[in-house]
N, C-alpha and C. Protein backbone atom coordinates (compact mmCIF):
# COMPACT_ATOMS: atom_id res chain seq x y z
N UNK A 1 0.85 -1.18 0.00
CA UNK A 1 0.00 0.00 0.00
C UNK A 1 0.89 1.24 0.00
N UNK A 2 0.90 2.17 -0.93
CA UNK A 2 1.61 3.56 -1.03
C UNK A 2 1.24 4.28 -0.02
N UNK A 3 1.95 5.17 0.55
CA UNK A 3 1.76 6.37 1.56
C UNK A 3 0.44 7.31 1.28
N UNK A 4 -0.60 7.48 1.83
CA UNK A 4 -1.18 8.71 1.47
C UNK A 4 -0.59 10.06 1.74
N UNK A 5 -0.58 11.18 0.66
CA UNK A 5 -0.15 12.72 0.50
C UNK A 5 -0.80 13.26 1.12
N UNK A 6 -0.53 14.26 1.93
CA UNK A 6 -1.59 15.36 2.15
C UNK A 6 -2.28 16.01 1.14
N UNK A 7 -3.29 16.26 1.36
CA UNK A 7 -3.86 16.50 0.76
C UNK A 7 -3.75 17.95 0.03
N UNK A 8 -2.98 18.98 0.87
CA UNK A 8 -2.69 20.31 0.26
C UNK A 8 -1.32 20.19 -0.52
N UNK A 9 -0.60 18.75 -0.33
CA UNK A 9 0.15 18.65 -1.41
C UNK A 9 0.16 18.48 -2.56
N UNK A 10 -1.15 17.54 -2.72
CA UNK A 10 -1.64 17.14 -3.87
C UNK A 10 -1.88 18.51 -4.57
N UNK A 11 -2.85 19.22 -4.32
CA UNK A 11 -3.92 20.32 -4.70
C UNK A 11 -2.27 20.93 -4.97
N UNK A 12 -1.53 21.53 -4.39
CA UNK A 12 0.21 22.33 -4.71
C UNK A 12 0.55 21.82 -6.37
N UNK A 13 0.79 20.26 -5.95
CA UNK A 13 1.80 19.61 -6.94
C UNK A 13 0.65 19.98 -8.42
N UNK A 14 -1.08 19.99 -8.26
CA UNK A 14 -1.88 19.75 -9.46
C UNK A 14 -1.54 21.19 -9.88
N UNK A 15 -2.30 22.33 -8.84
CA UNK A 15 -1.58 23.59 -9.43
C UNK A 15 -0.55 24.42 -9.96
N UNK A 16 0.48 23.10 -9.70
CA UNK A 16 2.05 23.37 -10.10
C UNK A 16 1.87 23.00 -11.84
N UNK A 17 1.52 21.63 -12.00
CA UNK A 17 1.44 21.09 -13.10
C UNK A 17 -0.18 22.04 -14.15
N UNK A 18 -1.15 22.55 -13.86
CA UNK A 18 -1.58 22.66 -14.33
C UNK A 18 -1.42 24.10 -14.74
N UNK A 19 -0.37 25.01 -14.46
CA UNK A 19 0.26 26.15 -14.41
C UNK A 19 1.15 25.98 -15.63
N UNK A 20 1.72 24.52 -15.30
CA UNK A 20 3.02 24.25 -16.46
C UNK A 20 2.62 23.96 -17.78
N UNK A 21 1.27 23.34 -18.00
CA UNK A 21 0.72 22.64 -19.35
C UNK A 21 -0.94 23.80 -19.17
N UNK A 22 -1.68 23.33 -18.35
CA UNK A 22 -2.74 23.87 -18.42
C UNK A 22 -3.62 22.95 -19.75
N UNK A 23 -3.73 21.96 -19.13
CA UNK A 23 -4.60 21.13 -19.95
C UNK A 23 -5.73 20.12 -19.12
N UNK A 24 -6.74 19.30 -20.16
CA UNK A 24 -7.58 18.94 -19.51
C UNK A 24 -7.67 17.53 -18.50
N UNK A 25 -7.94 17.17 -17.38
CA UNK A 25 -8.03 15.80 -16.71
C UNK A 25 -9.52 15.11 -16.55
N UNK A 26 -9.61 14.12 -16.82
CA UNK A 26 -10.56 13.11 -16.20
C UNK A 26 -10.16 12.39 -15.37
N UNK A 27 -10.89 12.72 -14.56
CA UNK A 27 -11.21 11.50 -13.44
C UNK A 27 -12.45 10.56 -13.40
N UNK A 28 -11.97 9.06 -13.51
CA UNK A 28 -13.18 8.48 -13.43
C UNK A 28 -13.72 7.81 -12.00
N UNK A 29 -14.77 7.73 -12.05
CA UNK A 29 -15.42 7.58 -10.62
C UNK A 29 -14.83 5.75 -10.19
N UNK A 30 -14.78 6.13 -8.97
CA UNK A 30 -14.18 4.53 -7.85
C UNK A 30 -15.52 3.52 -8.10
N UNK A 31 -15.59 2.28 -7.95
CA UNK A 31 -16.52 1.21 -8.17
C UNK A 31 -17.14 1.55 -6.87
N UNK A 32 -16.08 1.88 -5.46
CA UNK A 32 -17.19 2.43 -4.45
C UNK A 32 -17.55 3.41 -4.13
N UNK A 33 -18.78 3.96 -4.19
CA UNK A 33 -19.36 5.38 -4.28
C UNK A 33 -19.50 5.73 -2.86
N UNK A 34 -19.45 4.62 -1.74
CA UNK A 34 -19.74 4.99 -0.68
C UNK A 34 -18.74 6.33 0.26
N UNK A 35 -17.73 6.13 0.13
CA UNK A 35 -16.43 6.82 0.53
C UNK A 35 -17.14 8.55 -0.03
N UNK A 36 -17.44 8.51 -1.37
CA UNK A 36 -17.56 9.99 -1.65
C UNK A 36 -18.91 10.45 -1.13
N UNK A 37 -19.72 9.66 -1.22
CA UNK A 37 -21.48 10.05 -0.47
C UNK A 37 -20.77 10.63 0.75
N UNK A 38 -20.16 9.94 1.90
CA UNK A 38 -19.46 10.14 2.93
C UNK A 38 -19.00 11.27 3.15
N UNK A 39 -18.22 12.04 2.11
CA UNK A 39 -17.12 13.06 1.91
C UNK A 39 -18.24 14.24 1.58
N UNK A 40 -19.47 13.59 0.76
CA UNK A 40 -20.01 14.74 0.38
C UNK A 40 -20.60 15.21 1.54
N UNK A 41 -21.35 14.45 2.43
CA UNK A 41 -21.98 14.36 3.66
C UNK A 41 -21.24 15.76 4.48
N UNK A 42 -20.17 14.92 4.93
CA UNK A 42 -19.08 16.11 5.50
C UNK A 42 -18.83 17.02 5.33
N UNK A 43 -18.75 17.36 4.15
CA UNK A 43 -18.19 18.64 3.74
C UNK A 43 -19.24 19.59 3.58
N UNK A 44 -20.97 18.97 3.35
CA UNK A 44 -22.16 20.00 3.46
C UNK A 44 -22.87 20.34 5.24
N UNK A 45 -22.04 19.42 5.96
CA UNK A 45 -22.25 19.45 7.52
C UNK A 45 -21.45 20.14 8.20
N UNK A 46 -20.55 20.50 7.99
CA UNK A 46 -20.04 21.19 8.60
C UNK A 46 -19.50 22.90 7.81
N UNK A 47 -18.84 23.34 9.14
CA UNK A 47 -18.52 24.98 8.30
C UNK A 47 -17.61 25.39 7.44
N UNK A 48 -17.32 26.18 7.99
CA UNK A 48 -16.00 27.06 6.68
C UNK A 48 -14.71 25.72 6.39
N UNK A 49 -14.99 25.26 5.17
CA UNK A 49 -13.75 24.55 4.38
C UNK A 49 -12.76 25.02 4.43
N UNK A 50 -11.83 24.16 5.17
CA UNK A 50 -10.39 24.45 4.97
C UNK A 50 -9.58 22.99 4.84
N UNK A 51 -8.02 23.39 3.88
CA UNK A 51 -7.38 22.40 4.00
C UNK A 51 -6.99 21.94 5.16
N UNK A 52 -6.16 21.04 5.36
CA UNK A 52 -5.31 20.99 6.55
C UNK A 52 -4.04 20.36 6.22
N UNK A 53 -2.88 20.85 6.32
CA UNK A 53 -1.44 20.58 5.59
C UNK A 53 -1.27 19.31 6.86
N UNK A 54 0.16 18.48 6.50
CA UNK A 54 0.57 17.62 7.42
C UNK A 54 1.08 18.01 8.74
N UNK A 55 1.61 19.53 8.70
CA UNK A 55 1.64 20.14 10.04
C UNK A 55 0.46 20.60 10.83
N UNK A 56 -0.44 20.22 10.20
CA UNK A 56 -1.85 20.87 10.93
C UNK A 56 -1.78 22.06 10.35
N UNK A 57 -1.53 22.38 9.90
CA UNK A 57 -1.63 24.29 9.56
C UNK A 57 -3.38 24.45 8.36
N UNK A 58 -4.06 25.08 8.91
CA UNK A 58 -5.57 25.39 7.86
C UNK A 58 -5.37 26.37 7.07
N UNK A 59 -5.80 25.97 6.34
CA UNK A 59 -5.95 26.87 4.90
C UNK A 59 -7.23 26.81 4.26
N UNK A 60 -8.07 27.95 4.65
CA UNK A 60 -9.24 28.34 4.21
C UNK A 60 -9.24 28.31 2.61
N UNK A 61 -10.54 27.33 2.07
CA UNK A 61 -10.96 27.24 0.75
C UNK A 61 -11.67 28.32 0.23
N UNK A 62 -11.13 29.27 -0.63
CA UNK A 62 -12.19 29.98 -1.49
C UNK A 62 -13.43 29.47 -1.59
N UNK A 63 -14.80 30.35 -1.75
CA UNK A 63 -16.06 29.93 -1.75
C UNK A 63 -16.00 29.11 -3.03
N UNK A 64 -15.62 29.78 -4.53
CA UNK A 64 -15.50 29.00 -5.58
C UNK A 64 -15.25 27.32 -5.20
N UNK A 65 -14.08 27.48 -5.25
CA UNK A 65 -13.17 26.24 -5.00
C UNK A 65 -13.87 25.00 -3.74
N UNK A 66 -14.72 25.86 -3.25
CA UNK A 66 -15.60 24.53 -2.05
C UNK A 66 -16.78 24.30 -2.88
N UNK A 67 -17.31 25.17 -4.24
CA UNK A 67 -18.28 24.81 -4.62
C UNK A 67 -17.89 23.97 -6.03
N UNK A 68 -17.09 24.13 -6.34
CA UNK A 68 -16.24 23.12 -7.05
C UNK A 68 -15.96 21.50 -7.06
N UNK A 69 -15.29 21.75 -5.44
CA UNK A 69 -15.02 20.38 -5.07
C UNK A 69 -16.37 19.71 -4.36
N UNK A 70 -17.33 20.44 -3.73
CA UNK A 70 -19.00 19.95 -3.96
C UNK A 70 -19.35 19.35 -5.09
N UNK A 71 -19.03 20.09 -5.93
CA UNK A 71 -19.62 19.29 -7.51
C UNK A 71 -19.29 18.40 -7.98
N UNK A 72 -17.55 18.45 -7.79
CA UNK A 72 -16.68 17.04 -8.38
C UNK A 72 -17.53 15.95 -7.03
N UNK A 73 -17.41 16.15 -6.18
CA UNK A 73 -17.66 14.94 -5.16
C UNK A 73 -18.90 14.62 -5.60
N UNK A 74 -19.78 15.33 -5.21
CA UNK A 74 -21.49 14.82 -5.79
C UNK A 74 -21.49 14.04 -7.02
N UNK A 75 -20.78 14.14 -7.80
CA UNK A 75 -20.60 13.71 -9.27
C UNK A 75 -19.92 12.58 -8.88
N UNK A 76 -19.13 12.33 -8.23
CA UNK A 76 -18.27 11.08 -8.25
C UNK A 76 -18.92 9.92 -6.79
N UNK A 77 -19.74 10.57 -6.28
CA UNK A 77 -20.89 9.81 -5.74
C UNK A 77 -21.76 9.16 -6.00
N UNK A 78 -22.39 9.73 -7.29
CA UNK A 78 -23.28 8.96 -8.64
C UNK A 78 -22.49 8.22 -9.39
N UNK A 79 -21.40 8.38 -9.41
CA UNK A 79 -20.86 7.37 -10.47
C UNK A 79 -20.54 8.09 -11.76
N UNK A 80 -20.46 9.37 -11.68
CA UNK A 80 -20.18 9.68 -13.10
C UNK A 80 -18.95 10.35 -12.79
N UNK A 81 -17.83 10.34 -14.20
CA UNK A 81 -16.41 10.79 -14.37
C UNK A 81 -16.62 12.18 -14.33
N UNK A 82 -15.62 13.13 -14.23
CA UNK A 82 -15.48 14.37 -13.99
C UNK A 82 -14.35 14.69 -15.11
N UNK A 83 -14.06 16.14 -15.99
CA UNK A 83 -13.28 16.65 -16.46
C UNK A 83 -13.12 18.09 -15.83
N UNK A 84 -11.81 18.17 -15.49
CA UNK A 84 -11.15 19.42 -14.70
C UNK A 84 -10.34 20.04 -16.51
N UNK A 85 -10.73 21.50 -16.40
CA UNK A 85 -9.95 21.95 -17.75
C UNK A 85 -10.20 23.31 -17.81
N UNK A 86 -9.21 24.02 -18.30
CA UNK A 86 -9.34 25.75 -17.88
C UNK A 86 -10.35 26.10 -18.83
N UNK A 87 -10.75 27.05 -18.80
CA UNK A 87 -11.65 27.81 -19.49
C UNK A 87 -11.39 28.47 -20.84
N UNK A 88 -10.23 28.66 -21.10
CA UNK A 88 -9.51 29.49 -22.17
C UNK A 88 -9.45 27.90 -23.33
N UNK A 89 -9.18 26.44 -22.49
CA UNK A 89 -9.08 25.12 -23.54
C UNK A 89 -9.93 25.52 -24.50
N UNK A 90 -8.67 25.18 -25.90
CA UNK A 90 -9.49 24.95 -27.41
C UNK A 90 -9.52 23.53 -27.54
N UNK A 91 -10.48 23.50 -27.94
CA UNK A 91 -10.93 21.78 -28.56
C UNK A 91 -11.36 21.71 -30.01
N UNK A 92 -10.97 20.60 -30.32
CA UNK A 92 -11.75 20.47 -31.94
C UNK A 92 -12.70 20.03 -32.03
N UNK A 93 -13.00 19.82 -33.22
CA UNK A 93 -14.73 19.24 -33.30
C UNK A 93 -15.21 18.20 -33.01
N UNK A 94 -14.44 17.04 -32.88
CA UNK A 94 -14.50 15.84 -32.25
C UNK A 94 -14.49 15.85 -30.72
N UNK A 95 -13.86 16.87 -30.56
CA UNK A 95 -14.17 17.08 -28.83
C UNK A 95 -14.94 17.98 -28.11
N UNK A 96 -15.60 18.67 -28.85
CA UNK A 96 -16.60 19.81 -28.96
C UNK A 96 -17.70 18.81 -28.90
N UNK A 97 -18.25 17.88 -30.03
CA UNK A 97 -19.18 17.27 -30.49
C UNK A 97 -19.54 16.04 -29.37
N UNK A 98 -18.11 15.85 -29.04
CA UNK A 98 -18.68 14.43 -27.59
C UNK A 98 -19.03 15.54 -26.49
N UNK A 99 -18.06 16.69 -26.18
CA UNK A 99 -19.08 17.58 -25.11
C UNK A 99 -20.39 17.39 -25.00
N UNK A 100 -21.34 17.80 -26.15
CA UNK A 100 -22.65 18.06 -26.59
C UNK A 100 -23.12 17.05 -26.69
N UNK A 101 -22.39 15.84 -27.06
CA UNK A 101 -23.45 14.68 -26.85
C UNK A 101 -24.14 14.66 -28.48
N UNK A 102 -23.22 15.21 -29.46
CA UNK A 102 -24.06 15.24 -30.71
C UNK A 102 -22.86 15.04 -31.37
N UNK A 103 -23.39 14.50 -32.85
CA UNK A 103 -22.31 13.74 -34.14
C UNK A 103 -21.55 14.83 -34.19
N UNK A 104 -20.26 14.74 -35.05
CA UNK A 104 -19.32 15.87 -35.23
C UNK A 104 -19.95 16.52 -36.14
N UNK A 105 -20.76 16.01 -37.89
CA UNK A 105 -21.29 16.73 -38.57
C UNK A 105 -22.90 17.67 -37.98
N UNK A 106 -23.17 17.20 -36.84
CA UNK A 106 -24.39 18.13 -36.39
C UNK A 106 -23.79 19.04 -35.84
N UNK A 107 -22.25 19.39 -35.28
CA UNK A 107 -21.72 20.25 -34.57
C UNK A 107 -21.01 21.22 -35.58
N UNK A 108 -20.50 20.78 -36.82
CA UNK A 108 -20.19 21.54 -37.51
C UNK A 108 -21.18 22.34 -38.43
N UNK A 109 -22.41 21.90 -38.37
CA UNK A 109 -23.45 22.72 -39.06
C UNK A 109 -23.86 23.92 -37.96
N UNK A 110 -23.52 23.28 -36.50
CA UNK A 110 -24.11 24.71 -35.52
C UNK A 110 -23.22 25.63 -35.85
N UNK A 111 -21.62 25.32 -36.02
CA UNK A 111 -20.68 26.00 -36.28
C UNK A 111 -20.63 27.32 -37.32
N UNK A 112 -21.09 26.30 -38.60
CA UNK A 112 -21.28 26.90 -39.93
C UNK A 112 -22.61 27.73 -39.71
N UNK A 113 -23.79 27.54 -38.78
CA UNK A 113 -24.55 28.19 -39.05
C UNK A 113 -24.89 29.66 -37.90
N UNK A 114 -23.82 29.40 -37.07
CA UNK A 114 -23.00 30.77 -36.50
C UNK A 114 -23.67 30.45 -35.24
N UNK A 115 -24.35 29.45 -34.58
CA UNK A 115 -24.12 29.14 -33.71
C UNK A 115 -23.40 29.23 -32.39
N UNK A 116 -22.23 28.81 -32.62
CA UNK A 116 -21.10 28.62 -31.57
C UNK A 116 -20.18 29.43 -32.71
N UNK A 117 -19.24 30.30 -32.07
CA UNK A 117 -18.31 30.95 -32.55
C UNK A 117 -16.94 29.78 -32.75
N UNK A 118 -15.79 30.30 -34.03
CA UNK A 118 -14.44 29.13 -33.89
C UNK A 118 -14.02 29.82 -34.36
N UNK A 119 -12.58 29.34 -34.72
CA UNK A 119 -11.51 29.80 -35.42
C UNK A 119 -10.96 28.79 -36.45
N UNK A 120 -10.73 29.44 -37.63
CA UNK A 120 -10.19 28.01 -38.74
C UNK A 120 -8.67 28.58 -39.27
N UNK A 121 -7.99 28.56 -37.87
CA UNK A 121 -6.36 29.54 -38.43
C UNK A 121 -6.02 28.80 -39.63
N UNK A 122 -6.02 27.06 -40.56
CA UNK A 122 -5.88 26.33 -41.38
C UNK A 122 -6.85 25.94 -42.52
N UNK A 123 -7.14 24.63 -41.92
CA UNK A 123 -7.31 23.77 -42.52
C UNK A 123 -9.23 23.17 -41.61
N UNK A 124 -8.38 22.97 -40.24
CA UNK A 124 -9.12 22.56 -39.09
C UNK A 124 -10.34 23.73 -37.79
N UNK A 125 -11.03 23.70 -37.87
CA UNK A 125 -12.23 24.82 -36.82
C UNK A 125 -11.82 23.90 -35.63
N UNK A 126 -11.32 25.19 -34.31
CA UNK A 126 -11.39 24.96 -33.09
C UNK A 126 -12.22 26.37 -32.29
N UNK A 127 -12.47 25.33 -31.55
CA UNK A 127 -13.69 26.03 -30.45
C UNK A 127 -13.29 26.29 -28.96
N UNK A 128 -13.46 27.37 -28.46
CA UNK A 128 -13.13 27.33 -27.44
C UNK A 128 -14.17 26.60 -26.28
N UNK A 129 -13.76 26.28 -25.01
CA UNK A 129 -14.39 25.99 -24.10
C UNK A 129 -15.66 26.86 -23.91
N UNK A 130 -15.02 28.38 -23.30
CA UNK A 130 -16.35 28.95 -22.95
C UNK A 130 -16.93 29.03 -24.02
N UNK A 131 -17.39 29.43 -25.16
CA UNK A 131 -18.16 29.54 -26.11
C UNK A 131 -18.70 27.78 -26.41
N UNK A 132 -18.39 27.16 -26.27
CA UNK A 132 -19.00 25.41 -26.51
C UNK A 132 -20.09 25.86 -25.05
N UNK A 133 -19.39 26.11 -24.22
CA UNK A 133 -20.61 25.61 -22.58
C UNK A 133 -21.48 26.83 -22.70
N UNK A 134 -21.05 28.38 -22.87
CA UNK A 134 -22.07 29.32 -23.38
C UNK A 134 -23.36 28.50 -24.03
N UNK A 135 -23.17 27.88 -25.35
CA UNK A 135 -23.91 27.88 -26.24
C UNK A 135 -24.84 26.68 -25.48
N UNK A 136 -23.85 25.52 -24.84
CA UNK A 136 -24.72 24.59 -23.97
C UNK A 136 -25.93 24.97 -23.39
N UNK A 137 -25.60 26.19 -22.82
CA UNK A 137 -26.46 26.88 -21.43
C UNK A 137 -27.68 27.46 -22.09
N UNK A 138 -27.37 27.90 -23.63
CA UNK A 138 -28.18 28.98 -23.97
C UNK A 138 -29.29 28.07 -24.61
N UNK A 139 -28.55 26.55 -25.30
CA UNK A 139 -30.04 25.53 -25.55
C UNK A 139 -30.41 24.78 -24.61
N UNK A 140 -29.90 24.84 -23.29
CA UNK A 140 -31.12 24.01 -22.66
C UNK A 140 -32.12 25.10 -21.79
N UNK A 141 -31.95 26.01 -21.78
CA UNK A 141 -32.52 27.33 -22.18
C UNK A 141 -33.77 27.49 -22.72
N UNK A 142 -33.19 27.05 -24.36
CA UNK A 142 -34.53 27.65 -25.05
C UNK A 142 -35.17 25.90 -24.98
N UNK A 143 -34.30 24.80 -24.87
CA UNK A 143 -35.26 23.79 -24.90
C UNK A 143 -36.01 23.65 -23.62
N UNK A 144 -35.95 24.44 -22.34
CA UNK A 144 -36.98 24.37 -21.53
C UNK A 144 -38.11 25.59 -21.88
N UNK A 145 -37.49 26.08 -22.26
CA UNK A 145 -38.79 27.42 -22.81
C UNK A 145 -39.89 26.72 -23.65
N UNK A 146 -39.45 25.91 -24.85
CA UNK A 146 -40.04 25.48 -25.07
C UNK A 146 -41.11 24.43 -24.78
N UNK A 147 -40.63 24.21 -23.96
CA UNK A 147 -41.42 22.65 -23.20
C UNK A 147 -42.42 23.67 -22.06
N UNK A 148 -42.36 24.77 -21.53
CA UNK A 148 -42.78 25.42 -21.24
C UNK A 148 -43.92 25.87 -21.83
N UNK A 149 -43.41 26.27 -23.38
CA UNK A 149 -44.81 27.12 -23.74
C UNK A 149 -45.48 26.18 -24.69
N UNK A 150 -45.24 24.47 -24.98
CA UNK A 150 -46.04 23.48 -25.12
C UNK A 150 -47.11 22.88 -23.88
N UNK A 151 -46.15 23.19 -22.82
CA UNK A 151 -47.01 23.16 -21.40
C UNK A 151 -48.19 23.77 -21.45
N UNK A 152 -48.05 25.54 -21.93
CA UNK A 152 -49.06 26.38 -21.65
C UNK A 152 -50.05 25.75 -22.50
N UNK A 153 -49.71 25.84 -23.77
CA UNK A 153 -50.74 25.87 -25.04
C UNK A 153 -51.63 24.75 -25.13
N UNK A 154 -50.97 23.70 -24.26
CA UNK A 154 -51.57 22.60 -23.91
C UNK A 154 -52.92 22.78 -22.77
N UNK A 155 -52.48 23.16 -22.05
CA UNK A 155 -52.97 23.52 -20.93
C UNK A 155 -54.55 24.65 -21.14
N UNK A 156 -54.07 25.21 -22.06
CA UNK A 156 -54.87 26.69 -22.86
C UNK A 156 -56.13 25.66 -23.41
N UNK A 157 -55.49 24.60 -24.35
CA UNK A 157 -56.43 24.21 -25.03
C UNK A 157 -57.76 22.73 -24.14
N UNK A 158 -57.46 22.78 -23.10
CA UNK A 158 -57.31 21.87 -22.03
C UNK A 158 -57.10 20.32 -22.42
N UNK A 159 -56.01 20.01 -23.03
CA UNK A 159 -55.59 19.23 -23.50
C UNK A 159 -54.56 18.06 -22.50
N UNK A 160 -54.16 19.70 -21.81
CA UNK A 160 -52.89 19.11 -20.40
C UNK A 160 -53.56 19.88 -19.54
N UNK A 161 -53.79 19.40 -18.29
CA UNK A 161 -54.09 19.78 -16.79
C UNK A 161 -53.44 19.70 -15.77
N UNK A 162 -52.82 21.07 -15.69
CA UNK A 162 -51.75 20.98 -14.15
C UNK A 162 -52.67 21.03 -13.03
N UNK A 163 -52.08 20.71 -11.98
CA UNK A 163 -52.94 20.41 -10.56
C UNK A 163 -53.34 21.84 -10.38
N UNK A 164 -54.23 22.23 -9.45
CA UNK A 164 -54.58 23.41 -8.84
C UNK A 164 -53.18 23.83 -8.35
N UNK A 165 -53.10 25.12 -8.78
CA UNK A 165 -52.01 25.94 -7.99
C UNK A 165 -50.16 25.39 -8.75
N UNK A 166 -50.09 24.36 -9.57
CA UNK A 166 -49.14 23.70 -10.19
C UNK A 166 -48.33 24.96 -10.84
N UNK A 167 -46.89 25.15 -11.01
CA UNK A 167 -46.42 26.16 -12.06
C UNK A 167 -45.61 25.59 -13.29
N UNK A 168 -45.76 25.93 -14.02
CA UNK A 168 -44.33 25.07 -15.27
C UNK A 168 -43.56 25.82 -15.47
N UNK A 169 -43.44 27.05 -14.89
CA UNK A 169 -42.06 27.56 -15.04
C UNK A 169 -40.96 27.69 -14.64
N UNK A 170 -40.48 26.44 -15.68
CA UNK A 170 -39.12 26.16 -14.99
C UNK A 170 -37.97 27.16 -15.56
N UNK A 171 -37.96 27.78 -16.23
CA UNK A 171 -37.15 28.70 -16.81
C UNK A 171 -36.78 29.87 -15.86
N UNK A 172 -37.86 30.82 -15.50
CA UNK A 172 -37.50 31.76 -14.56
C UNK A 172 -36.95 30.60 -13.30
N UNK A 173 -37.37 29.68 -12.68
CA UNK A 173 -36.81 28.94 -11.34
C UNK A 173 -35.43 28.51 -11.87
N UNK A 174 -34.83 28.22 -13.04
CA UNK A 174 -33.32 27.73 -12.36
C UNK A 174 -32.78 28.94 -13.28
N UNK A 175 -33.50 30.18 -13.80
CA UNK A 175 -32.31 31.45 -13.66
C UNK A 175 -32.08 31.92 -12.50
N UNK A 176 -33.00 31.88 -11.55
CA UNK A 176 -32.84 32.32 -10.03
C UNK A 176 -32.12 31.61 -9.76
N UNK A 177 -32.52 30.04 -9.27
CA UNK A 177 -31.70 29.18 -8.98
C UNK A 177 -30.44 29.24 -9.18
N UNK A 178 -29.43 30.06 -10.42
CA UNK A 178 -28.18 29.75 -10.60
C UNK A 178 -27.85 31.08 -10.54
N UNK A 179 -28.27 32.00 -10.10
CA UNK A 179 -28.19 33.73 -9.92
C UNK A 179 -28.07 34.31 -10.87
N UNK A 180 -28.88 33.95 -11.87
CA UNK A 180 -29.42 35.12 -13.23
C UNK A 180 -30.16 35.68 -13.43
C-alpha cells in the first residue's frame, strides 16, 4: 500500500502542473461510491472549508473552490467521471461534439450556421471551451422554454391539466436558482 499525501500537497503539486501545461483531466469515478457520499456528507455538515497541511496548519478554501469540489464529489458519488480543464481550452470538433453529446457533422453545421463561434487559423475549426458551454447553457434554455410554452398551449387548449395551484415555469426557477 503507497503512503497517502496530504492532501494540500496534492492540490500544490496539481496547481504546479496545471500552471506548467494547463490542460484537460478526467477522473473516473471509484466502483465504491460509498467513501464519496461520505465526503459529500461532511463537507455539506459542517462549516467554513479548509485544508489541513501535514503540520496541521488550515488553509481556508475559497467559496469557488468549495463549490467546485462539492460538484466534483457529488458527481463522483453517482458514479459519473469528472473533467477538470481551464476555461480558455481549445478543442476540436471531435471534442466539442462528444461535449454536446451530438455527431461531429451536427456540430459543424451549428458552427457553420453561426451558432457557436471558432476559429479556422488552417485547414481545421477549433472552439473554445467557454463559447461550446455558453452555447450549452443557452439551448437548454430555449429547450426548456419550449417545453414550457407546449405546457401552456396545452394547458390553454385543455388538453394538459396541471394540478390546482401547479407552475411550469421552470425557466424563470433555475435562472434564479443559478443567480441570473
Amino acid at each position: 500500500m503507497t503512503p497517502k499525501r496530504p492532501f494540500v500537497s496534492f492540490v500544490w503539486r496539481y496547481c504546479r502542473l496545471m500552471n506548467a501545461r494547463l490542460t484537460e483531466r478526467t477522473v473516473l469515478p471509484s466502483e465504491l461510491t460509498q467513501p464519496m457520499t461520505n465526503l459529500l456528507v461532511a463537507l455539506r455538515a459542517h462549516g467554513r472549508p479548509a485544508l489541513v497541511a501535514a503540520d496541521g496548519t488550515h488553509i481556508e478554501l475559497p467559496d469557488e473552490l468549495y463549490e467546485v469540489l462539492s460538484d466534483v464529489v457529488a458527481a463522483l458519488s453517482q458514479g459519473l467521471a469528472i473533467t477538470v480543464a481551464p476555461q480558455h481550452t481549445v478543442l476540436t470538433t471531435g471534442q466539442a461534439a462528444d461535449l454536446l453529446g451530438v455527431s461531429r457533422p451536427t456540430l459543424v453545421r451549428l458552427l457553420e450556421a453561426g451558432e457557436i463561434p471558432f476559429d479556422q487559423p488552417g485547414r481545421h475549426r477549433r472552439i473554445r471551451l467557454g463559447d461550446l458551454l455558453a452555447y450549452q447553457q443557452r439551448a437548454r434554455r430555449a429547450r426548456a422554454a419550449g417545453l414550457d410554452e407546449m405546457v401552456r398551449v396545452s394547458e390553454d387548449a385543455g388538453i394538459y391539466d396541471l394540478p390546482e395551484g401547479a407552475s411550469f415555469e421552470r425557466v424563470a426557477s433555475h435562472e434564479e436558482d443559478d443567480g441570473r
